[in-house]
N, C-alpha and C. Protein backbone atom coordinates (compact mmCIF):
# COMPACT_ATOMS: atom_id res chain seq x y z
N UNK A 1 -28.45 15.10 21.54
CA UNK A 1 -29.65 14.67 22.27
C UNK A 1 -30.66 14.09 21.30
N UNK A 2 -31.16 13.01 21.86
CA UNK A 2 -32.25 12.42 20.90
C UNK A 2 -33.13 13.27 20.57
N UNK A 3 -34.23 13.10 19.91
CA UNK A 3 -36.18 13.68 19.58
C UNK A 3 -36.54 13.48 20.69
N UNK A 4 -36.40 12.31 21.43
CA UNK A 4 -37.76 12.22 22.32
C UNK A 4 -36.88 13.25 23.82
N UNK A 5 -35.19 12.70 23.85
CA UNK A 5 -34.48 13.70 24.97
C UNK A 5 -35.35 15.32 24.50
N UNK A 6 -34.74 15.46 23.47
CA UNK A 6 -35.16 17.00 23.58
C UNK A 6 -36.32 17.87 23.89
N UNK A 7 -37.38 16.68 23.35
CA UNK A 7 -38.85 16.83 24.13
C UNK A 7 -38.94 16.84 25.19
N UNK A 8 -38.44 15.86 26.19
CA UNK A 8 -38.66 15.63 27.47
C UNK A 8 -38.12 16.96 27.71
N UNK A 9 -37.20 17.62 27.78
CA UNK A 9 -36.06 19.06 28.64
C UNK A 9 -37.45 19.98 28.19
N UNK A 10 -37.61 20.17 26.86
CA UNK A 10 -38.28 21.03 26.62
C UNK A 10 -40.31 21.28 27.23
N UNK A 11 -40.82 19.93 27.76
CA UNK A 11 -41.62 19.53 27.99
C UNK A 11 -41.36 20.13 29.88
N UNK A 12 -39.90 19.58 30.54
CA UNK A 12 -39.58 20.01 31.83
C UNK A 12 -39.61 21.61 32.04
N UNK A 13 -39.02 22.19 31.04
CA UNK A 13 -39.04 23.62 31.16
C UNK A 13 -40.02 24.60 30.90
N UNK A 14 -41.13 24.11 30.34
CA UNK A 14 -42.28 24.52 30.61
C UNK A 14 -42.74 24.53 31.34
N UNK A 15 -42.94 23.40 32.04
CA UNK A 15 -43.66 22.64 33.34
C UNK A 15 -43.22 23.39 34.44
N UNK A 16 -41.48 24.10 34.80
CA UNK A 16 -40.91 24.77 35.40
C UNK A 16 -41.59 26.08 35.75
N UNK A 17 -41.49 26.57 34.16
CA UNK A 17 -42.30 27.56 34.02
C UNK A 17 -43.32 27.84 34.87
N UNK A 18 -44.50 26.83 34.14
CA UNK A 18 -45.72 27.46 34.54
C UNK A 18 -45.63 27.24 36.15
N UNK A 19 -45.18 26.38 36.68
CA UNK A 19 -45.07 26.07 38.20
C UNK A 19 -44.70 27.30 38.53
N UNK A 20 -43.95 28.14 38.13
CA UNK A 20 -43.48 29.50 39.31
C UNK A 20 -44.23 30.73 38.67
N UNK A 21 -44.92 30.59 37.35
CA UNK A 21 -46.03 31.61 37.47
C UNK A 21 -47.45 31.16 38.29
N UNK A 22 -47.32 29.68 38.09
CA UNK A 22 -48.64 29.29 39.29
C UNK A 22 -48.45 29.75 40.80
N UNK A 23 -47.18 29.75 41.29
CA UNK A 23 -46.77 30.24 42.66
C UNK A 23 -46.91 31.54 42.53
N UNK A 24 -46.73 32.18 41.55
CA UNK A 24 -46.48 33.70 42.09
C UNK A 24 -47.71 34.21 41.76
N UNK A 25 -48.77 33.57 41.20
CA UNK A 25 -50.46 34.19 41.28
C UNK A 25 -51.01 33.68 42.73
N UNK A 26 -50.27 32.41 42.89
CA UNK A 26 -51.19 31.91 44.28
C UNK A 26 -50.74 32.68 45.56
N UNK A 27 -49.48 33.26 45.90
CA UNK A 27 -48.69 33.84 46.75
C UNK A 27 -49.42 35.18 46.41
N UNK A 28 -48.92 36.01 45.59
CA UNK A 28 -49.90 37.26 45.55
C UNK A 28 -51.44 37.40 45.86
N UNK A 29 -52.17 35.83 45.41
CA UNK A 29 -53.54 36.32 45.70
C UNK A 29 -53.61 36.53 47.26
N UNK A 30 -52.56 35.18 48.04
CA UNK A 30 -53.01 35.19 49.62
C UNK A 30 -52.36 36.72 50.25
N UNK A 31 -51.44 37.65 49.46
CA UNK A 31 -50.76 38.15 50.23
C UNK A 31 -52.36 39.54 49.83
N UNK A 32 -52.70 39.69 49.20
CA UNK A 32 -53.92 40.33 49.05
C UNK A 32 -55.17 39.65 50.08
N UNK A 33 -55.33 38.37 50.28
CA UNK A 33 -56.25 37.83 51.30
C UNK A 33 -56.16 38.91 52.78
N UNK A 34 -54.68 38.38 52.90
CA UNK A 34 -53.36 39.56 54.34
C UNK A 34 -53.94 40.35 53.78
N UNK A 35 -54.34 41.03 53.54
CA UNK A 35 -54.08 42.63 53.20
C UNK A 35 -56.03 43.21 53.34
N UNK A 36 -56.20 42.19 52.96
CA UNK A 36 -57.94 42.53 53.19
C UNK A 36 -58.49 42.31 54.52
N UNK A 37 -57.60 41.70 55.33
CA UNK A 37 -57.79 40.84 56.87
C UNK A 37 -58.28 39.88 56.63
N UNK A 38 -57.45 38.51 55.70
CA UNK A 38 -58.33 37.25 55.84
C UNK A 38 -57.62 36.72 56.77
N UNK A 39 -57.94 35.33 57.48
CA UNK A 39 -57.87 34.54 58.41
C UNK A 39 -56.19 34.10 58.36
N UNK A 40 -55.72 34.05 58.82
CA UNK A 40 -54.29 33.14 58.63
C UNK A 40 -54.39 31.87 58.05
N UNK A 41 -55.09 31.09 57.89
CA UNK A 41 -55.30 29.68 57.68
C UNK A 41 -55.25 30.13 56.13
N UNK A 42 -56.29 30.99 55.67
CA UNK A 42 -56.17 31.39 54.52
C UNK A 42 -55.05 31.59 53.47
N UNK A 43 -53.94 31.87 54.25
CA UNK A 43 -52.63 32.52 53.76
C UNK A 43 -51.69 31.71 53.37
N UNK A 44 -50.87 31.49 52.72
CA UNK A 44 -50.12 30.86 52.25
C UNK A 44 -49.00 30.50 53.27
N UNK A 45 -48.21 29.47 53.53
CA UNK A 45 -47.45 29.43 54.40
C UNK A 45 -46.29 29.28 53.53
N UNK A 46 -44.99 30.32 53.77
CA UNK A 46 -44.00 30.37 52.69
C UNK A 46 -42.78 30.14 53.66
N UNK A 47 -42.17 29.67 53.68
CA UNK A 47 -40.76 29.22 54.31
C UNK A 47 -40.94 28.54 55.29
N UNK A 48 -40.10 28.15 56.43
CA UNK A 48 -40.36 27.48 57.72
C UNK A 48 -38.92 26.85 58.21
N UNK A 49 -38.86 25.99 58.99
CA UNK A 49 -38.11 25.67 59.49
C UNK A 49 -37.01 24.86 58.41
N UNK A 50 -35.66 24.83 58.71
CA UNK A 50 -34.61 24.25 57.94
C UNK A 50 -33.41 23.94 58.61
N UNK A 51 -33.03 22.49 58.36
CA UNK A 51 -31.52 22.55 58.49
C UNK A 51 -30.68 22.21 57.77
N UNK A 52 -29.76 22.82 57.34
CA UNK A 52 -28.49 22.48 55.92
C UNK A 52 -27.55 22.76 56.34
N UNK A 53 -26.20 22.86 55.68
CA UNK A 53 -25.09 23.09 55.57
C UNK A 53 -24.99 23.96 54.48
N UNK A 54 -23.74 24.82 55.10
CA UNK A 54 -23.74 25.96 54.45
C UNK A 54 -22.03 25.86 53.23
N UNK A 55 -22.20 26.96 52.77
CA UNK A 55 -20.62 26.66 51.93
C UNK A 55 -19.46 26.13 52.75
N UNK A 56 -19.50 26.25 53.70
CA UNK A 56 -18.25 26.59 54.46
C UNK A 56 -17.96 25.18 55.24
N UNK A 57 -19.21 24.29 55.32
CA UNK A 57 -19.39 23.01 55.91
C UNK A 57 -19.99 22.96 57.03
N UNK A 58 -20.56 24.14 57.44
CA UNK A 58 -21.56 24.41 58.88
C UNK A 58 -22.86 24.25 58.56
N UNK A 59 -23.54 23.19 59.96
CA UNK A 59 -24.80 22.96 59.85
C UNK A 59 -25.65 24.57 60.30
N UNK A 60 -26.35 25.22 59.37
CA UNK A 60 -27.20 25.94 59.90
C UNK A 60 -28.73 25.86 59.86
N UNK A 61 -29.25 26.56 60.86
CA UNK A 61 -30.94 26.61 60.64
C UNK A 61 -31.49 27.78 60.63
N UNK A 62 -32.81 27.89 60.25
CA UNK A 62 -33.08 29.47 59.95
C UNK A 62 -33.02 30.12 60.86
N UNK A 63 -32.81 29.77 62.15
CA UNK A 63 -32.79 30.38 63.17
C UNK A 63 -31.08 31.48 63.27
N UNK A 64 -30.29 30.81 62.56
CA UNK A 64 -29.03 31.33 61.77
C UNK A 64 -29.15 32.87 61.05
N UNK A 65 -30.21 33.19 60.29
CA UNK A 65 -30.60 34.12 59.75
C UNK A 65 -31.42 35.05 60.11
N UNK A 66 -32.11 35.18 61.64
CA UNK A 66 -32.94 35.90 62.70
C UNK A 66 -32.40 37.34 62.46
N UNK A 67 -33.06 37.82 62.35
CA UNK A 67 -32.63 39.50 62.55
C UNK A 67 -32.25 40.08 61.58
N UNK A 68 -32.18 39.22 60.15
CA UNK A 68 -31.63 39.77 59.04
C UNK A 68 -32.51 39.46 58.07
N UNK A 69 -33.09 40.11 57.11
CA UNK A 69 -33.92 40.13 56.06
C UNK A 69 -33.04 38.83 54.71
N UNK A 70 -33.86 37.99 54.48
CA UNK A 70 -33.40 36.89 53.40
C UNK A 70 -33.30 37.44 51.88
N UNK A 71 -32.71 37.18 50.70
CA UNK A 71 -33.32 36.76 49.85
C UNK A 71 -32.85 35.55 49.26
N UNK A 72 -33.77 34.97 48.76
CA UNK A 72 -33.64 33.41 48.53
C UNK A 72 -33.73 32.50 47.30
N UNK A 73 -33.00 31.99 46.48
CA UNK A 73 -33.46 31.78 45.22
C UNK A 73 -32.87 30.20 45.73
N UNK A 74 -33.69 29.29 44.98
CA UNK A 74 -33.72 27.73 44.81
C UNK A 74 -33.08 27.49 43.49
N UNK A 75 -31.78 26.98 43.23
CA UNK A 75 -31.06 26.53 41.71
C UNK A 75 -29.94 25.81 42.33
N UNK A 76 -29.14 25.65 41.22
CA UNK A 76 -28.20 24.32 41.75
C UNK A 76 -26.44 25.24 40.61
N UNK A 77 -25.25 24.65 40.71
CA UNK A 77 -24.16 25.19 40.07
C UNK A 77 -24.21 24.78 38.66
N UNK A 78 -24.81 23.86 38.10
CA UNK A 78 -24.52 23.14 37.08
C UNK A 78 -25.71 24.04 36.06
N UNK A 79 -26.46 24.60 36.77
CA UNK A 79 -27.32 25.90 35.60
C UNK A 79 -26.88 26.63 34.93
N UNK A 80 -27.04 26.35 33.74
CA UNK A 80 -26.33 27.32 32.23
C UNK A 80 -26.74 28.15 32.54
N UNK A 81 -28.01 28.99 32.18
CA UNK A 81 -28.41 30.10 32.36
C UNK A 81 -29.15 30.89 33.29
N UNK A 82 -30.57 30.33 34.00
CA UNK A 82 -31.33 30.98 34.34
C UNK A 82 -30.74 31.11 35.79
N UNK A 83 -29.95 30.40 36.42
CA UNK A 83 -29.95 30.68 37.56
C UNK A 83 -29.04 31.47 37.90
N UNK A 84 -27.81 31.56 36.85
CA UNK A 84 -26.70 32.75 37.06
C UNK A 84 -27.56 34.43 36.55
N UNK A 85 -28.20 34.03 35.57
CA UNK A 85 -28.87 35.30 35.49
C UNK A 85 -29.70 35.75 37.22
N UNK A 86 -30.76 34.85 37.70
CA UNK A 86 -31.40 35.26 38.51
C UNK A 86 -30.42 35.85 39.96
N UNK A 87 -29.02 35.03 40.04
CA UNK A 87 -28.13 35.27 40.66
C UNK A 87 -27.44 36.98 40.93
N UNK A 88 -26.69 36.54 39.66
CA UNK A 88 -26.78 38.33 39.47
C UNK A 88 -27.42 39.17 39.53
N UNK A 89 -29.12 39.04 39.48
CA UNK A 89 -29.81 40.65 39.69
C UNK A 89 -30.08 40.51 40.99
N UNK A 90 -29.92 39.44 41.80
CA UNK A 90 -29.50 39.45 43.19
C UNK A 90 -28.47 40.07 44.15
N UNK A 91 -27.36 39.87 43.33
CA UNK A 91 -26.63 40.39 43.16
C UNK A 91 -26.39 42.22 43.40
N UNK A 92 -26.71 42.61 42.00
CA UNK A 92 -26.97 43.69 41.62
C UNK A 92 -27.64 44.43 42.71
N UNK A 93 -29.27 43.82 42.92
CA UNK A 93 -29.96 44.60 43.53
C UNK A 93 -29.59 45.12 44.89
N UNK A 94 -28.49 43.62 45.80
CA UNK A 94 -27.85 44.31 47.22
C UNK A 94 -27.45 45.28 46.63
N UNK A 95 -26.43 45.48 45.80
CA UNK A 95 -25.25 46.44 46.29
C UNK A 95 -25.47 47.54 45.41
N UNK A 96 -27.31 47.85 44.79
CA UNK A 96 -27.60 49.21 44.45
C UNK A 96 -28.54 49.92 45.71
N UNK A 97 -28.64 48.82 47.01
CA UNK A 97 -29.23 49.50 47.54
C UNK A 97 -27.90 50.27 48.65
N UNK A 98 -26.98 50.09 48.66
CA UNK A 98 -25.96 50.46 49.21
C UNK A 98 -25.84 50.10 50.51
N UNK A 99 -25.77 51.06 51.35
CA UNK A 99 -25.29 50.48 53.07
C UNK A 99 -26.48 49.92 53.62
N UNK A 100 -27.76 50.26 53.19
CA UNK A 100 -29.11 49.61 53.34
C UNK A 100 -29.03 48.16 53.00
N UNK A 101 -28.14 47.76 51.81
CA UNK A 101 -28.07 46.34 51.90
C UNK A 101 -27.61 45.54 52.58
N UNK A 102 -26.71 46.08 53.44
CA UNK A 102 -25.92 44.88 54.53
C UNK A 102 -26.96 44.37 55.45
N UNK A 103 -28.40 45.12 55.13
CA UNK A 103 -29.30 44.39 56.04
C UNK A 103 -29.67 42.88 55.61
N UNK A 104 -29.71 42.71 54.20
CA UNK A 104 -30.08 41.71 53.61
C UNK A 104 -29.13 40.76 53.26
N UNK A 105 -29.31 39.60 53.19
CA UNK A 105 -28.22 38.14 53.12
C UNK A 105 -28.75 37.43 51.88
N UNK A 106 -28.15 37.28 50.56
CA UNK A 106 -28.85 36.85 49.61
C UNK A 106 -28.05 35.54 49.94
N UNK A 107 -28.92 34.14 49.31
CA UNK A 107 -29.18 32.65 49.83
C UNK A 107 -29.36 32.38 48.77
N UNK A 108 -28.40 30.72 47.88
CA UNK A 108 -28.87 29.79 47.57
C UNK A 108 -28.39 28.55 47.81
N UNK A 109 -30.23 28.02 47.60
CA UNK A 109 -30.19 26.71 48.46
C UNK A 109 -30.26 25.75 47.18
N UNK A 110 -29.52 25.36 46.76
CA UNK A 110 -29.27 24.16 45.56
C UNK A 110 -30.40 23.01 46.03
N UNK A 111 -31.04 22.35 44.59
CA UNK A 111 -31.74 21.47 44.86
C UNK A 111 -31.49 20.50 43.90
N UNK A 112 -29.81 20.48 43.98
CA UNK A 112 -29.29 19.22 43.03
C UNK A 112 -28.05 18.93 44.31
N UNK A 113 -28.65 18.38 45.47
CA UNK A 113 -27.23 18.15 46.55
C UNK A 113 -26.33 17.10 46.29
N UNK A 114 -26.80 16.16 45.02
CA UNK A 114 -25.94 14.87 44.48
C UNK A 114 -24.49 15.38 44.18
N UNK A 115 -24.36 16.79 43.35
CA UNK A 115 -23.11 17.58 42.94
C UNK A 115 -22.77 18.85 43.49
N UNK A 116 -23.40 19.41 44.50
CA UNK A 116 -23.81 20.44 44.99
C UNK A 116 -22.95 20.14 45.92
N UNK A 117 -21.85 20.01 46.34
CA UNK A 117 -21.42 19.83 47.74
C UNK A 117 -21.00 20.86 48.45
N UNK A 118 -20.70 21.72 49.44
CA UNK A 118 -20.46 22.48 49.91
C UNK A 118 -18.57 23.05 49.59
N UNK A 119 -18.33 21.99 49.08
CA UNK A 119 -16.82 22.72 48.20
C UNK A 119 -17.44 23.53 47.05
N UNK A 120 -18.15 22.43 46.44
CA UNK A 120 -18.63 23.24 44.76
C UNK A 120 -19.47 24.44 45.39
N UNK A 121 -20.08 24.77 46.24
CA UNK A 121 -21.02 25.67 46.78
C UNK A 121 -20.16 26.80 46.89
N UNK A 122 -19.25 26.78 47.43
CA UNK A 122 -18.27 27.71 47.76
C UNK A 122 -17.88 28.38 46.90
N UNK A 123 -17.06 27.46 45.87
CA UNK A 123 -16.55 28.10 44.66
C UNK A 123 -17.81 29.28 43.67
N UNK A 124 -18.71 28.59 43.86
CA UNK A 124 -19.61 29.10 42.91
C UNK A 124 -20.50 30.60 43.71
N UNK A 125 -20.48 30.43 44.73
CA UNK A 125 -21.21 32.04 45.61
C UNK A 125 -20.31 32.89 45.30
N UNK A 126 -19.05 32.43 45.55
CA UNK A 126 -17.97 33.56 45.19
C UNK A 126 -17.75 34.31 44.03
N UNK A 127 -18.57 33.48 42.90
CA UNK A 127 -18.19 34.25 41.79
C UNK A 127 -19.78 35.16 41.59
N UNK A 128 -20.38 35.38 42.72
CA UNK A 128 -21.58 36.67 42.65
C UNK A 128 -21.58 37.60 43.36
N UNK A 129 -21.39 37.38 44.89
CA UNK A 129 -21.35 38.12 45.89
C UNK A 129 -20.88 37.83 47.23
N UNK A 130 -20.03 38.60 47.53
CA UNK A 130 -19.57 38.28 48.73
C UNK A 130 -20.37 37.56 50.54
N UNK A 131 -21.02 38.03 49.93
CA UNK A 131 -22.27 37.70 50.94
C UNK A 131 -23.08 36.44 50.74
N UNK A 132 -22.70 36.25 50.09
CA UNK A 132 -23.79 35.14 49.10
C UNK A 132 -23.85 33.74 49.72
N UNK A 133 -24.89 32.96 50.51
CA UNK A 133 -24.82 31.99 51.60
C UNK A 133 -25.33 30.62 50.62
N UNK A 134 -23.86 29.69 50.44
CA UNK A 134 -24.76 28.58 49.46
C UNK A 134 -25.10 27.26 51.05
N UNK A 135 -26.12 26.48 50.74
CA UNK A 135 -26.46 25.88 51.45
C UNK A 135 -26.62 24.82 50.48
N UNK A 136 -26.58 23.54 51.03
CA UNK A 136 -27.05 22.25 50.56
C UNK A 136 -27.23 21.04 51.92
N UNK A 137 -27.25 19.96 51.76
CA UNK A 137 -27.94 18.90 52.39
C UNK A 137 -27.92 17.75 52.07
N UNK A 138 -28.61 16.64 52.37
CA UNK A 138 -29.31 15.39 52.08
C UNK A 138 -30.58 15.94 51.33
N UNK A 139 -30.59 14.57 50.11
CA UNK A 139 -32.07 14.77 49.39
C UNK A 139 -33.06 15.35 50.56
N UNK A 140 -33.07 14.63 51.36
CA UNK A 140 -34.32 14.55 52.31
C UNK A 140 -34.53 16.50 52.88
N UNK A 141 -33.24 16.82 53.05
CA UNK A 141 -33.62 18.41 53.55
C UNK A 141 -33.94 18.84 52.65
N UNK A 142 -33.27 19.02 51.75
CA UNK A 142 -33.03 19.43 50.21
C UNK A 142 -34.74 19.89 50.09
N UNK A 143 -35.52 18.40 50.09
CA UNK A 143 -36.72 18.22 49.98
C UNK A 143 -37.97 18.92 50.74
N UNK A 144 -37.71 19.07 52.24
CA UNK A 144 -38.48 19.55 53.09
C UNK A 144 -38.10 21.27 52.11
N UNK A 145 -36.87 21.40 52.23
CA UNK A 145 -36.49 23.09 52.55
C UNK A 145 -37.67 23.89 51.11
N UNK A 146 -37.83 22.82 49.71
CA UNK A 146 -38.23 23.23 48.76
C UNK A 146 -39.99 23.33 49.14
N UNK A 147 -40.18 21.88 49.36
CA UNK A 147 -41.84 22.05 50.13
C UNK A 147 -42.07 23.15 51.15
N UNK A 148 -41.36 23.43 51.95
CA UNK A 148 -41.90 24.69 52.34
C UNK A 148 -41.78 26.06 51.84
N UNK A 149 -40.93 26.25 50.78
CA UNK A 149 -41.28 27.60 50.12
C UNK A 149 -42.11 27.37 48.46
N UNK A 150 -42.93 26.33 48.28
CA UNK A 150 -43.73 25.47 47.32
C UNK A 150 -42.65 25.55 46.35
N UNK A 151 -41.40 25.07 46.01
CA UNK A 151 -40.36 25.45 44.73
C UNK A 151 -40.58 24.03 44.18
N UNK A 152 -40.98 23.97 43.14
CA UNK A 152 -41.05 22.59 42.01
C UNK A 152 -39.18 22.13 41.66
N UNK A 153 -39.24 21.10 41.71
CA UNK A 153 -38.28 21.06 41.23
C UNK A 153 -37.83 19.21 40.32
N UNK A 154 -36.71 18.87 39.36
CA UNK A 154 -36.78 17.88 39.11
C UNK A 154 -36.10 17.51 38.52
N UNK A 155 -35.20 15.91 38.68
CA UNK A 155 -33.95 15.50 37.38
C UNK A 155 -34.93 15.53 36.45
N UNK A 156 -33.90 15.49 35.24
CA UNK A 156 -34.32 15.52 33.82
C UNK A 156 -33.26 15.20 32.84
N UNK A 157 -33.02 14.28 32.09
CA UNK A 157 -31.87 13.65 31.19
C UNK A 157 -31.66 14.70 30.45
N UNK A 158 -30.01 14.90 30.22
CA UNK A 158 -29.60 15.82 29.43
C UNK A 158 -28.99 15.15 28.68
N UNK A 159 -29.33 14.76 27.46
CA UNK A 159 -27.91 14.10 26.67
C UNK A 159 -26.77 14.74 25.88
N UNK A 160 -27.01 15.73 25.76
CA UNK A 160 -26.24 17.07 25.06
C UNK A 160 -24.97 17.53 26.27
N UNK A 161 -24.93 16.53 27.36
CA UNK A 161 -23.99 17.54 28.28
C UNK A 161 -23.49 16.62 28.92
N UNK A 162 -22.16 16.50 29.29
CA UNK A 162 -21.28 15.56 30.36
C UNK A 162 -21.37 15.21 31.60
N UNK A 163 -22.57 16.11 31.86
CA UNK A 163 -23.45 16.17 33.48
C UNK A 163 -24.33 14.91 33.34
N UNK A 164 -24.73 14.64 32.30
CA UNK A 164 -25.76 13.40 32.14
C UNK A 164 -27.22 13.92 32.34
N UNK A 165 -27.35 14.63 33.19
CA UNK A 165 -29.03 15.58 33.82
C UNK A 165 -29.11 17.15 33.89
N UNK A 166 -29.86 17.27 34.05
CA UNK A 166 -30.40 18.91 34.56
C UNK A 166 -30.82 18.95 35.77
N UNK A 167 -31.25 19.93 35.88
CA UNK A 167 -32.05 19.90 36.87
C UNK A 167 -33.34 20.83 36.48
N UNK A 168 -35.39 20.47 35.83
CA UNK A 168 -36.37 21.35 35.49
C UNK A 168 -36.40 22.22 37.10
N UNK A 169 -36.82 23.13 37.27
CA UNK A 169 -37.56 23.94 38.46
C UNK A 169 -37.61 25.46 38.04
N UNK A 170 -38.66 26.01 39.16
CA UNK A 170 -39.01 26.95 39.08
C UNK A 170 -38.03 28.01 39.86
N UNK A 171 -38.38 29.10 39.13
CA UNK A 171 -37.17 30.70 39.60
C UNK A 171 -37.73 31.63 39.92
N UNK A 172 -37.78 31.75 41.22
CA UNK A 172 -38.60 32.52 41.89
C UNK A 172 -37.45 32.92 42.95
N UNK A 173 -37.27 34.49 43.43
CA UNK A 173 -36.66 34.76 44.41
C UNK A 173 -37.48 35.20 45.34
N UNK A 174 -37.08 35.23 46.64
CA UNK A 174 -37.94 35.00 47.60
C UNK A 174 -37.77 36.57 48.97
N UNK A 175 -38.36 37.51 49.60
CA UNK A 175 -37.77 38.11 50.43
C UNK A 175 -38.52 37.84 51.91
N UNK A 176 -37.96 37.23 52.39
CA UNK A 176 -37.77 36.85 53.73
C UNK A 176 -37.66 38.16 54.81
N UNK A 177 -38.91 38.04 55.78
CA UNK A 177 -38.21 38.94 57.04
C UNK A 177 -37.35 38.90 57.73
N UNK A 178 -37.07 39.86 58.41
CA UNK A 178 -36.33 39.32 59.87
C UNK A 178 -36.19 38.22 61.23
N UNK A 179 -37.46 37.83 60.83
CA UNK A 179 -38.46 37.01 61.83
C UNK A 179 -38.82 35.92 61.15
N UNK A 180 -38.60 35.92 59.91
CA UNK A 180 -38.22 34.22 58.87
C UNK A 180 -39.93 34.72 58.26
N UNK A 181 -40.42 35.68 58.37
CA UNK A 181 -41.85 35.46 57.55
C UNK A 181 -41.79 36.12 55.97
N UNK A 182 -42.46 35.66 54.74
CA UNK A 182 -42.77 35.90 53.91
C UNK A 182 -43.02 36.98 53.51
N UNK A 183 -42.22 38.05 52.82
CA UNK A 183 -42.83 39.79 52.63
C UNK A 183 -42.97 39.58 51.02
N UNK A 184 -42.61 39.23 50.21
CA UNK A 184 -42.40 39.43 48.51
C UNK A 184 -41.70 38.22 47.43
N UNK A 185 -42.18 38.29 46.54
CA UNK A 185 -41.47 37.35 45.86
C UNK A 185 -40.96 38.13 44.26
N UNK A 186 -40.40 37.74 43.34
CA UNK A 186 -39.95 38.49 42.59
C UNK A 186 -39.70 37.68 41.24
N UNK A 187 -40.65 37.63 40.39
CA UNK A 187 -40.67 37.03 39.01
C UNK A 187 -39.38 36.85 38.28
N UNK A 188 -39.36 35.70 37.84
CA UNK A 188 -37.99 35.59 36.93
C UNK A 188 -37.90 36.90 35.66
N UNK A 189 -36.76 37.25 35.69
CA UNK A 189 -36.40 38.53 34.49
C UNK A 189 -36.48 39.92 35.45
N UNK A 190 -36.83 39.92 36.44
CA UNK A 190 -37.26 40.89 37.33
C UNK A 190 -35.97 42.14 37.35
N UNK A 191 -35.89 43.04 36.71
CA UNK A 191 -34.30 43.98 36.50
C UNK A 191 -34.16 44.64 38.03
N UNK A 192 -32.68 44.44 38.39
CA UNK A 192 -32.52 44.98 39.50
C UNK A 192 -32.68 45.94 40.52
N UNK A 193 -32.71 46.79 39.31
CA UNK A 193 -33.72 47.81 39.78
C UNK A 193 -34.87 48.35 40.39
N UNK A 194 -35.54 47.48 39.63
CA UNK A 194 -36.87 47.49 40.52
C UNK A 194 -36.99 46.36 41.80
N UNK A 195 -35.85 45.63 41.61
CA UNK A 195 -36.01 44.38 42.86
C UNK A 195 -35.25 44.99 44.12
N UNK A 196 -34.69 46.37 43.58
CA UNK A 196 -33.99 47.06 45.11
C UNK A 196 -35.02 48.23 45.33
N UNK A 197 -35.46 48.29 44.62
CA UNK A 197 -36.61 49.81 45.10
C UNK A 197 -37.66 49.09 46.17
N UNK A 198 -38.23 47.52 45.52
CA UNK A 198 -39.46 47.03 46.41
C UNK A 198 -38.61 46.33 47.85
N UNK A 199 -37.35 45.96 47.67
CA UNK A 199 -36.59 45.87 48.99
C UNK A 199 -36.68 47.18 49.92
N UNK A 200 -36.30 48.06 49.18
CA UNK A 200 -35.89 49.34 50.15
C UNK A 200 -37.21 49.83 50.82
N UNK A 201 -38.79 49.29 50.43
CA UNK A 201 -39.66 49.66 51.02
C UNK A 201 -39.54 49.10 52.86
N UNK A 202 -39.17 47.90 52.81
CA UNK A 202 -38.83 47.01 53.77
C UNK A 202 -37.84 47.25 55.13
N UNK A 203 -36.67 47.93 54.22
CA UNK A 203 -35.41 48.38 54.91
C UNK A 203 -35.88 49.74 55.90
N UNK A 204 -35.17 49.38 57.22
CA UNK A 204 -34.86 50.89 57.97
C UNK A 204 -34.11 52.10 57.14
């Protein structure tokens, strides 16, 4: 990779960065607004309506996921690291909460759908969890699905790799109600442990 390539990745992954510690101060402050009785308008609006395709080649919408508690992470297959890490304590965290977890459906929604196809989707859920719902799309959903849970995201030239790009964005997992509303979000590095204890507050 050139000087100026390596700047640019390294310049994106900051930018990543601070984007999902900026979300997760702005999301906590409104979920404290909720909590004091501020106005709804006030509040952050975190998820919403979607339609994608799922691993399997089925169009679904969130209406697909009604009655079942989400969790949700935004990354793509071609992520070296952060997103298999964030994967796994996803992972992890269902199946330490035990039969309490079959309440929850862990989700990712790739926001690289150029290589992301619902074959490669497939292959790649399988190697975390059985449960594990990959979704992808057209840029254009791709796009809405990220604007409504605020997820930054962005190509970025890789010259060091046969992929040609990356993909910069932010890693943030997400817990979704039953009813598609916003309960928690969960900082990148977050050990599983503690990401199934603040689930299990949630769970019957």
């Amino acid at each position: 990779m050139t000087r100026n390539g390596k700047i640019a990745l390294a310049a994106g992954i900051v930018l990543a960065i601070l984007a999902g510690v900026a979300l997760s101060e702005f999301l906590a402050g409104t979920a404290e607004n909720r909590n004091a009785g501020a106005s709804s308008s006030a509040a952050a609006s975190v998820g919403g309506p979607f339609t994608l395709v799922n691993h399997e080649g089925e169009t679904v919408t969130e209406e697909d996921f009604r009655g079942r508690y989400m969790l949700l992470y935004f990354g793509f297959t071609f992520c070296p690291d952060v997103c298999p890490t964030e994967l796994g304590a996803m992972a992890s965290a269902i199946n330490a909460l035990g039969e309490k977890g079959e309440q929850v459906t862990p989700v990712l929604i790739t926001i690289d759908p150029e290589r992301d196809t619902p074959e490669v989707m497939a292959r790649y859920v399988a190697l975390f969890h059985p449960r594990l719902v990959g979704l992808t799309g057209t840029p254009e959903q791709i796009d809405a699905a990220a604007k409504a849970w605020h997820v930054f995201y962005r190509k970025a030239e890789d010259e060091s790799s046969s992929a040609d790009y990356t993909m910069d964005h932010s890693s943030i997992i997400f817990l979704m109600g039953p009813d598609g509303e916003y309960l928690k979000l969960f900082r990148p590095h977050t050990p599983p442990g503690e990401m199934a204890q603040e689930i299990a507050k949630y769970l019957d």
